[in-house]
N, C-alpha and C. Protein backbone atom coordinates (compact mmCIF):
# COMPACT_ATOMS: atom_id res chain seq x y z
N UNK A 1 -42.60 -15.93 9.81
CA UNK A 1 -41.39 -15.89 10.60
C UNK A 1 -41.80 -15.84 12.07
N UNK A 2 -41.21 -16.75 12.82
CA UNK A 2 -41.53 -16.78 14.25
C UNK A 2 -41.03 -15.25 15.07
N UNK A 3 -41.94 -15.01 15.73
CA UNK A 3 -41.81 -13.96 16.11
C UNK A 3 -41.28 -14.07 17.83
N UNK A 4 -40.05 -13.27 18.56
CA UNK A 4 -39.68 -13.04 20.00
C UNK A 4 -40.54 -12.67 20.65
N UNK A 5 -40.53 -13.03 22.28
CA UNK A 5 -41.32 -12.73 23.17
C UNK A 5 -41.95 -11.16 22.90
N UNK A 6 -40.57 -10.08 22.51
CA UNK A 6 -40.80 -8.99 23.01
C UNK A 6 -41.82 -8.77 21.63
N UNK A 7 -41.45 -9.46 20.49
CA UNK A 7 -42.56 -9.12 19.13
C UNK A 7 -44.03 -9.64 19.45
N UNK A 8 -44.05 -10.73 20.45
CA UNK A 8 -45.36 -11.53 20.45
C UNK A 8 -46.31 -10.04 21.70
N UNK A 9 -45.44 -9.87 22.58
CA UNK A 9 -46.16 -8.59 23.19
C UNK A 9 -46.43 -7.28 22.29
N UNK A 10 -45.74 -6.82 21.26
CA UNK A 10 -45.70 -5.33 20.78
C UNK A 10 -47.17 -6.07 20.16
N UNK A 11 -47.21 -7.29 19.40
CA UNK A 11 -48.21 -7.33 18.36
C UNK A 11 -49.73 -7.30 18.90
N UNK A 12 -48.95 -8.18 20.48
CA UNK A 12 -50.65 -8.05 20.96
C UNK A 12 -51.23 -6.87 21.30
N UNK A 13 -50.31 -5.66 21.98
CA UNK A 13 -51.01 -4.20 22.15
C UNK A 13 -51.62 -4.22 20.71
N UNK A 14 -51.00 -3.67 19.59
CA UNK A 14 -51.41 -3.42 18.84
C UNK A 14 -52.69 -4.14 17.98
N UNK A 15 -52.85 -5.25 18.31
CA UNK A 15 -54.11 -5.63 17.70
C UNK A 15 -55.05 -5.30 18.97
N UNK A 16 -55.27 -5.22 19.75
CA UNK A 16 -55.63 -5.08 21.08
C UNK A 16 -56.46 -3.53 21.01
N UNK A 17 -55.13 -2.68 20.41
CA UNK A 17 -55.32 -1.08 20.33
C UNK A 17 -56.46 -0.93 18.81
N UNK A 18 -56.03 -2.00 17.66
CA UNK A 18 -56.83 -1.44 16.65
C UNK A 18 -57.28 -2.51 15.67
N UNK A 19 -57.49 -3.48 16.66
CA UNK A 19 -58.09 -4.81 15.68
C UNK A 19 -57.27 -5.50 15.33
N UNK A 20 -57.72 -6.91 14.82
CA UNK A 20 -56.93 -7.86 14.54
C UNK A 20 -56.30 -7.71 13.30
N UNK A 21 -57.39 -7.54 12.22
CA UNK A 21 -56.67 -6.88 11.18
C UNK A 21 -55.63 -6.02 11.20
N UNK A 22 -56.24 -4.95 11.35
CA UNK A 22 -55.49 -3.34 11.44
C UNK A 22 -54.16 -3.76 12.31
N UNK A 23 -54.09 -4.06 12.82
CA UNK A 23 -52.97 -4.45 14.97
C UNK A 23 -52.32 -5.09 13.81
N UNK A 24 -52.32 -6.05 13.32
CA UNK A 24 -51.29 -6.93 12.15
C UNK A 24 -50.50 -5.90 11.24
N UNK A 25 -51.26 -5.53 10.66
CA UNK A 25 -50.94 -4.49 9.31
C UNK A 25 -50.02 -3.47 9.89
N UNK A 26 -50.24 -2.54 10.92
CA UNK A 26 -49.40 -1.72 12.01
C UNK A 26 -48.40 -2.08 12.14
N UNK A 27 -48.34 -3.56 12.50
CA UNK A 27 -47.04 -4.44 13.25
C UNK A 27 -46.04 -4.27 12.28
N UNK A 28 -46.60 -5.27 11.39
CA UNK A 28 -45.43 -5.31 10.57
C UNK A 28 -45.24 -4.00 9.37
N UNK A 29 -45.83 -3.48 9.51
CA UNK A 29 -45.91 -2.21 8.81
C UNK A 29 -44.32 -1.51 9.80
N UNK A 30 -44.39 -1.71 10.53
CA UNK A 30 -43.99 -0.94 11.45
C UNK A 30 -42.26 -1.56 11.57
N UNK A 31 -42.63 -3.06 11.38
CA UNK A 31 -41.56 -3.55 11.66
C UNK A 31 -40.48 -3.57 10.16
N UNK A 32 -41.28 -3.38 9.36
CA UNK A 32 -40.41 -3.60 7.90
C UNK A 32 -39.87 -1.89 7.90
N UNK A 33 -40.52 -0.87 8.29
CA UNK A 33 -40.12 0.35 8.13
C UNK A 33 -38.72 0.60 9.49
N UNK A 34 -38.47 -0.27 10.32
CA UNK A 34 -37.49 -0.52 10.92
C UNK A 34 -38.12 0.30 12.51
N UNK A 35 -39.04 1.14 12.49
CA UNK A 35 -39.25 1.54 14.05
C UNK A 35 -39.48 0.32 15.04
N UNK A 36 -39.57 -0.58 14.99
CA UNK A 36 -39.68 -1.29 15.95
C UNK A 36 -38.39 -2.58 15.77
N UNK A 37 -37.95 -2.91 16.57
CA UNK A 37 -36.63 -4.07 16.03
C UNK A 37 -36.85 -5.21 16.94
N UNK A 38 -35.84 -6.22 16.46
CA UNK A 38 -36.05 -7.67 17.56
C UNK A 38 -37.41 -8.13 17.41
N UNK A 39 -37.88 -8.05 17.09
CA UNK A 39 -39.42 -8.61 17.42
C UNK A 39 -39.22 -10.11 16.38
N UNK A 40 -38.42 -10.28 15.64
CA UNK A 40 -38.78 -11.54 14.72
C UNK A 40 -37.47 -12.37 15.37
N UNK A 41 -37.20 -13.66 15.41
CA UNK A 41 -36.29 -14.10 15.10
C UNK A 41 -35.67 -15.10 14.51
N UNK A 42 -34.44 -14.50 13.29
CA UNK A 42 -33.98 -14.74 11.76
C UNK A 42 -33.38 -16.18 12.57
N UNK A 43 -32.56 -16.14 13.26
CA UNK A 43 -31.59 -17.23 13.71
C UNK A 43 -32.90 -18.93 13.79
N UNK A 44 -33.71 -18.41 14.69
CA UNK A 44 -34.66 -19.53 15.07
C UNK A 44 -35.55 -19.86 13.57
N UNK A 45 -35.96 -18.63 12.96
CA UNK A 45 -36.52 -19.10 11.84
C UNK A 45 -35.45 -20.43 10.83
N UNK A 46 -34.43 -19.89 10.79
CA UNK A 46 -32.98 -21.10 10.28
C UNK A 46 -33.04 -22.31 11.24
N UNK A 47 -33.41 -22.41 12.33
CA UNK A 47 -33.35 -23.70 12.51
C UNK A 47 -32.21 -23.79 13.50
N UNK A 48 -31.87 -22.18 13.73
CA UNK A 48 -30.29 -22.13 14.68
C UNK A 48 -30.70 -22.00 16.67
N UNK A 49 -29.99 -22.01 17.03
CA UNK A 49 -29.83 -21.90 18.29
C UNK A 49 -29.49 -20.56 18.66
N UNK A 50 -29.89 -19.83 19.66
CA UNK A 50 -29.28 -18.33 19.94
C UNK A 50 -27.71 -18.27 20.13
N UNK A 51 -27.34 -19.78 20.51
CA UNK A 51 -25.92 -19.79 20.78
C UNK A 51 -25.30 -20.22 19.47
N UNK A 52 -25.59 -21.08 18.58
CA UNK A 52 -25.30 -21.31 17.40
C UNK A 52 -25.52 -19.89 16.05
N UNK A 53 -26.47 -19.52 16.62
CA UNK A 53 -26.94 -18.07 16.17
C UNK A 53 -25.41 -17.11 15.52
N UNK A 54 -25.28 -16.92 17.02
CA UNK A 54 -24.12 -15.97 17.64
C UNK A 54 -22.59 -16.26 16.86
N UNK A 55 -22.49 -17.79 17.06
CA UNK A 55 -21.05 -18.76 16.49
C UNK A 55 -21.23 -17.91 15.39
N UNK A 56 -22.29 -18.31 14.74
CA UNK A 56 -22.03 -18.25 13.11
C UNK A 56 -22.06 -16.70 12.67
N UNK A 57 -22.43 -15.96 13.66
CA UNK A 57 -22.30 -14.10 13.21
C UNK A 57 -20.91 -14.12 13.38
N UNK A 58 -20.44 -14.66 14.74
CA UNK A 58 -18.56 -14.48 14.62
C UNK A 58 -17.76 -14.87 13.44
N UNK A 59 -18.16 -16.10 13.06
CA UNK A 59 -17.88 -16.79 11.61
C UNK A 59 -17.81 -16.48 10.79
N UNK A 60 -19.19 -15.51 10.06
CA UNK A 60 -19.06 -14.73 9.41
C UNK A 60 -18.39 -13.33 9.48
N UNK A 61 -18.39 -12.70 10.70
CA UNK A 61 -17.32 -11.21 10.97
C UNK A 61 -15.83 -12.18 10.50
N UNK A 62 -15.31 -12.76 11.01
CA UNK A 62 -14.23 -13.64 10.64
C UNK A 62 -13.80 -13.61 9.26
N UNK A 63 -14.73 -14.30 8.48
CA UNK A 63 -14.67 -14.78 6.88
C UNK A 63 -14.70 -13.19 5.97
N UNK A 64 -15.42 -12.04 6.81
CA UNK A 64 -15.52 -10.83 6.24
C UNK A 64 -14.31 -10.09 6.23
N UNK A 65 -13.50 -10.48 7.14
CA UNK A 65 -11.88 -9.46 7.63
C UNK A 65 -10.97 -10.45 6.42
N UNK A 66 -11.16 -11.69 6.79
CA UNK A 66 -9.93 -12.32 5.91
C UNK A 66 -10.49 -12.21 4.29
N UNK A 67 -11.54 -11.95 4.34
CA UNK A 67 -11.51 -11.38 2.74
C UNK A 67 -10.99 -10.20 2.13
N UNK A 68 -11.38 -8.97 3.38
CA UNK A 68 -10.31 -8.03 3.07
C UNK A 68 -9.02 -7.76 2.95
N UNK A 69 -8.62 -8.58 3.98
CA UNK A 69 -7.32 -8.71 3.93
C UNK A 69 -6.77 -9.78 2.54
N UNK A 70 -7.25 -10.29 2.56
CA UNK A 70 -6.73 -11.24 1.37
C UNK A 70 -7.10 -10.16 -0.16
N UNK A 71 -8.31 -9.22 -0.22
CA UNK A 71 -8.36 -8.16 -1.24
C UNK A 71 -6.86 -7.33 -1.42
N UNK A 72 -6.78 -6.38 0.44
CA UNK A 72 -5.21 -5.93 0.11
C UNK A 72 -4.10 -6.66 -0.06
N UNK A 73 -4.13 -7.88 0.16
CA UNK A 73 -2.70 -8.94 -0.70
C UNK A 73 -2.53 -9.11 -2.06
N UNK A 74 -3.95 -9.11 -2.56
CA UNK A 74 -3.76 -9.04 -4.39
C UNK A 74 -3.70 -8.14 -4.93
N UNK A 75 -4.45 -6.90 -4.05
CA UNK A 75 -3.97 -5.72 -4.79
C UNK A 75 -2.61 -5.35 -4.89
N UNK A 76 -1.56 -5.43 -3.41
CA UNK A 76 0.00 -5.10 -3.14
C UNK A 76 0.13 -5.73 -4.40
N UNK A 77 0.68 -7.56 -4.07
CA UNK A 77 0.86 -7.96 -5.46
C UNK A 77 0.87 -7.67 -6.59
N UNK A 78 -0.31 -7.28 -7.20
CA UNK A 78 -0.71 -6.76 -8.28
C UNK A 78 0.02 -5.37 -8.44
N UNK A 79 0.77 -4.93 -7.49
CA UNK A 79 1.66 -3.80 -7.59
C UNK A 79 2.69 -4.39 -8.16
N UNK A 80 3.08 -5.25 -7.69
CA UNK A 80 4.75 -5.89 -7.73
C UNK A 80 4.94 -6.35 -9.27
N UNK A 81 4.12 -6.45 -9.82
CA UNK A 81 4.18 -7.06 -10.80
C UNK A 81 5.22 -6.35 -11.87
N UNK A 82 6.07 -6.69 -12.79
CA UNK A 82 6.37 -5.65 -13.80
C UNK A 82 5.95 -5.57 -14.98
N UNK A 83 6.46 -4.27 -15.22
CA UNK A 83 5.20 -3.69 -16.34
C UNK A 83 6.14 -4.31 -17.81
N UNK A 84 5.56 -4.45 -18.88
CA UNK A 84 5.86 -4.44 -20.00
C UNK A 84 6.57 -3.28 -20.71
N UNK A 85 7.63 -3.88 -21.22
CA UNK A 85 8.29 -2.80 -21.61
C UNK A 85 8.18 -3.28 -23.12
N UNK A 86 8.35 -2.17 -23.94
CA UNK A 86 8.79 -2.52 -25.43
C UNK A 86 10.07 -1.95 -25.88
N UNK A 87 10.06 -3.37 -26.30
CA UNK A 87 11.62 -2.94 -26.73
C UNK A 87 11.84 -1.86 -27.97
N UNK A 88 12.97 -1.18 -27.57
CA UNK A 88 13.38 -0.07 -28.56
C UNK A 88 13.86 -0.51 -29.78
N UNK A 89 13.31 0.64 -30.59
CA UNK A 89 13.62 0.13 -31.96
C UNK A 89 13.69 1.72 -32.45
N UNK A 90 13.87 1.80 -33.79
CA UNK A 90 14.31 2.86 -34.91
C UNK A 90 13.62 4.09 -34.55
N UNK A 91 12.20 3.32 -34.44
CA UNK A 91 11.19 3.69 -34.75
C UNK A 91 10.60 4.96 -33.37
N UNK A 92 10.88 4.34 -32.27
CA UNK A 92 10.79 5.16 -30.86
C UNK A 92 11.77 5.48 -30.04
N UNK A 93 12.86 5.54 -30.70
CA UNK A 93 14.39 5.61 -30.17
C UNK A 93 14.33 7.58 -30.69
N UNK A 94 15.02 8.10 -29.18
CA UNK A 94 14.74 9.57 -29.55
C UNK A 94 16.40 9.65 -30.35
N UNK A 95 16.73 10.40 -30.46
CA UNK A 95 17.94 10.70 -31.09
C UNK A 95 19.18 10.88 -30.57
N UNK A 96 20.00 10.35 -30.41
CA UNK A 96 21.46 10.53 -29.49
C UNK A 96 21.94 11.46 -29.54
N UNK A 97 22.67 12.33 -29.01
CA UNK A 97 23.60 12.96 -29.06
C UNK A 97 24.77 12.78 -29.01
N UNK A 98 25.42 12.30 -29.71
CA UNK A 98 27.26 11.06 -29.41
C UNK A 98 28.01 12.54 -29.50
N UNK A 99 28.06 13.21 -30.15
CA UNK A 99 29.27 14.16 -30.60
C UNK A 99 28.52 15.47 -30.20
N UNK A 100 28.15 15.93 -29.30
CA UNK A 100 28.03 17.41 -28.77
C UNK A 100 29.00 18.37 -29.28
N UNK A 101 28.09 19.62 -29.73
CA UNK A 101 28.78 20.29 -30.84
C UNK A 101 29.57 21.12 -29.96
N UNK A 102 30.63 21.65 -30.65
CA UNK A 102 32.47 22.23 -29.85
C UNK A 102 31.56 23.80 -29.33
N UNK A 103 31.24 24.13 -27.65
CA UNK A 103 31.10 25.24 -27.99
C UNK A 103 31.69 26.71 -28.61
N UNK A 104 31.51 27.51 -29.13
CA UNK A 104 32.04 28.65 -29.71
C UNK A 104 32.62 29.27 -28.77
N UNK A 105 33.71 29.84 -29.49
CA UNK A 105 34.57 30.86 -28.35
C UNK A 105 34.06 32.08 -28.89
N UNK A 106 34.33 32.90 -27.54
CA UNK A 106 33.83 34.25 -27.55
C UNK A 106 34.54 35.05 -28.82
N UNK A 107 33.91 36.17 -29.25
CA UNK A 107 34.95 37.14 -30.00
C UNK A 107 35.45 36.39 -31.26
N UNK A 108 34.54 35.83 -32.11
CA UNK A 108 34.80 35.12 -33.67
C UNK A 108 34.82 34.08 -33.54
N UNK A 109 35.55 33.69 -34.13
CA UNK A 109 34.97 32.18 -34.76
C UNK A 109 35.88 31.13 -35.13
């Protein structure tokens, strides 16, 4: 991976400081464990332009929102929907009450 100005300097201290070998191994030792950043660059390795680079990070932030948003539209939806009902039958029908019994008067009967 082609490496940025500021990576082509960090690498040379470091081989400089502890050999060509060792100064390598450090580098990217260093750079995969994330303490050191920028030093490679992904865009140019693709074949992109720093300005074409950039387009296509907006492009993608872009394509990332309207996916969410298009996630909370199917989910709402998927609210709206109605539910299945089953129809009543004998079988899960609770019991009516048509004729509520006469209450009792006080003092007999």
């Amino acid at each position: 991976m082609p490496l940025t100005e500021k990576g082509e300097k960090i690498k040379a201290a470091m081989t400089k400081q502890y050999g060509e070998k060792k100064g390598t191994q450090v580098f990217y030792a260093s750079k995969n464990k994330g303490k050191i950043t920028g030093v490679d660059d992904d865009a140019q390795h693709m074949g992109f332009t720093s300005e074409g680079a950039t387009k296509i990070k907006d492009l993608v932030s872009q394509c990332d929102a309207l996916e969410t948003r298009m996630d909370f539209w199917e989910k709402k939806q998927s609210m709206k929907k109605p539910k299945k009902v089953e129809p009543r039958n004998k079988d899960n029908m609770q019991p009516s009450n048509r004729h509520p019994k006469e209450p009792r008067k006080p003092g007999g009967g």
